[in-house]
Protein backbone atom coordinates (compact mmCIF):
# COMPACT_ATOMS: atom_id res chain seq x y z
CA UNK A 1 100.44 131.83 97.98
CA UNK A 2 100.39 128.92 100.53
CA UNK A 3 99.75 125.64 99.08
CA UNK A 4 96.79 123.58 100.42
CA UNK A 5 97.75 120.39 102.19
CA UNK A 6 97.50 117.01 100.39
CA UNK A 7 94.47 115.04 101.35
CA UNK A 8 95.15 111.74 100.81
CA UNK A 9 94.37 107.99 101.33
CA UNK A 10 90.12 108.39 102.24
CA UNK A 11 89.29 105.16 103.66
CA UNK A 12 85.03 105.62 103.68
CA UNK A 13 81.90 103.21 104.54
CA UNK A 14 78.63 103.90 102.95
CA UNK A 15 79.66 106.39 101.01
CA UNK A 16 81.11 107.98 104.24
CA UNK A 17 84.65 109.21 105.08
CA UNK A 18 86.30 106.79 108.03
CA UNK A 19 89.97 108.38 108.00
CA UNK A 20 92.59 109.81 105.78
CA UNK A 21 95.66 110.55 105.64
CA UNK A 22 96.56 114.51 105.97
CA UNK A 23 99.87 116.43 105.58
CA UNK A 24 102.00 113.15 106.16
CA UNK A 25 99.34 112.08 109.04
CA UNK A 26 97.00 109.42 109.35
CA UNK A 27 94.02 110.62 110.89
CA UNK A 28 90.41 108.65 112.03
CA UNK A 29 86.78 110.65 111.52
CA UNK A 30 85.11 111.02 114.95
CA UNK A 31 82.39 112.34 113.73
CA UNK A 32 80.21 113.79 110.55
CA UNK A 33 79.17 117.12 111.66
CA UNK A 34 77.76 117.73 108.22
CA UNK A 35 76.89 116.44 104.97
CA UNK A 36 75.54 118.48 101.49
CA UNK A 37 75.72 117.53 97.34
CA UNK A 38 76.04 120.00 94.85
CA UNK A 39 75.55 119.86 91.17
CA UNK A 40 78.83 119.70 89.33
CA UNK A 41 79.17 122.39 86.71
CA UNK A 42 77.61 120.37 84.06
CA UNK A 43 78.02 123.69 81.16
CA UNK A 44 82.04 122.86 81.97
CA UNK A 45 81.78 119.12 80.94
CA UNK A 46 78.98 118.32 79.75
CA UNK A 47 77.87 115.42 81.99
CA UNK A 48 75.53 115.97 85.03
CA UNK A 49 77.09 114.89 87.86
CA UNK A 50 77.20 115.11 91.50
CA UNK A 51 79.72 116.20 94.14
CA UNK A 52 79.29 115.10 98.15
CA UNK A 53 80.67 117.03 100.54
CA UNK A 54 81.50 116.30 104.08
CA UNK A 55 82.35 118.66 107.46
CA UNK A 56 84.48 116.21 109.32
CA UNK A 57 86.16 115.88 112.80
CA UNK A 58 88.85 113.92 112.94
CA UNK A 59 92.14 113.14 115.15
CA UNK A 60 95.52 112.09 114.43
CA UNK A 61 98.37 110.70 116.82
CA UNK A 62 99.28 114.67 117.60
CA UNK A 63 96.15 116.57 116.78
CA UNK A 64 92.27 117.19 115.68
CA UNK A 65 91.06 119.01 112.86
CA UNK A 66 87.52 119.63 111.57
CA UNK A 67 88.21 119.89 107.42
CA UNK A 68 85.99 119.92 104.45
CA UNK A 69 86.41 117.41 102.40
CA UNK A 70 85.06 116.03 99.44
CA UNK A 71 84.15 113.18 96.68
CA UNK A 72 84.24 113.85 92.85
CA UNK A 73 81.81 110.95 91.32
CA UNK A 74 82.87 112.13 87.93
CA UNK A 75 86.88 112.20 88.68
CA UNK A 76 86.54 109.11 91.28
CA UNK A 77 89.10 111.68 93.34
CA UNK A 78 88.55 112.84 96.93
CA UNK A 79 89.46 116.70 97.77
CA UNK A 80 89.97 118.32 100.21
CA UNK A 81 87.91 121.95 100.46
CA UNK A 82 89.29 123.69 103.43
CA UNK A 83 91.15 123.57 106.93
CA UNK A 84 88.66 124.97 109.75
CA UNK A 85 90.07 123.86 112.63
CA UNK A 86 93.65 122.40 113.38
């Protein structure tokens, strides 16, 4: 099983990813191409609370990538959901 990269290092304004850092790369968001909330699994903790995701395209020194990525209110963590493009 192939291990999913480590997202790391979110830099965000308004409650919107700016850049990250990526598999040992720094990369800036060019643009939101979508945004959506879910409902955490509140049965599983026991706390309503939110989770915002974010389709993202973004560039590094060496390449683009369009990733999922997204922000945990609860944990105060950002994750990242999947690699689409890149």
């Amino acid at each position: 099983m192939r291990k999913k990269p480590q997202l790391s290092a979110v830099t965000a304004t308004a409650q919107s990813p700016t850049g990250f850092k990526l598999a040992n790369s720094q990369f800036k968001v060019t643009a939101i191409l979508s945004s959506w909330q879910e409902a955490k699994s509140w049965w599983r903790t026991g706390a309503a609370a939110d989770i915002k995701f974010w389709r993202v395209s973004a560039i590094s020194k060496s390449q683009s990538v369009v990733i999922d990525i997204c922000y945990d209110q609860e944990l105060n963590q950002w994750q990242l959901v999947r690699k689409l493009v890149g």
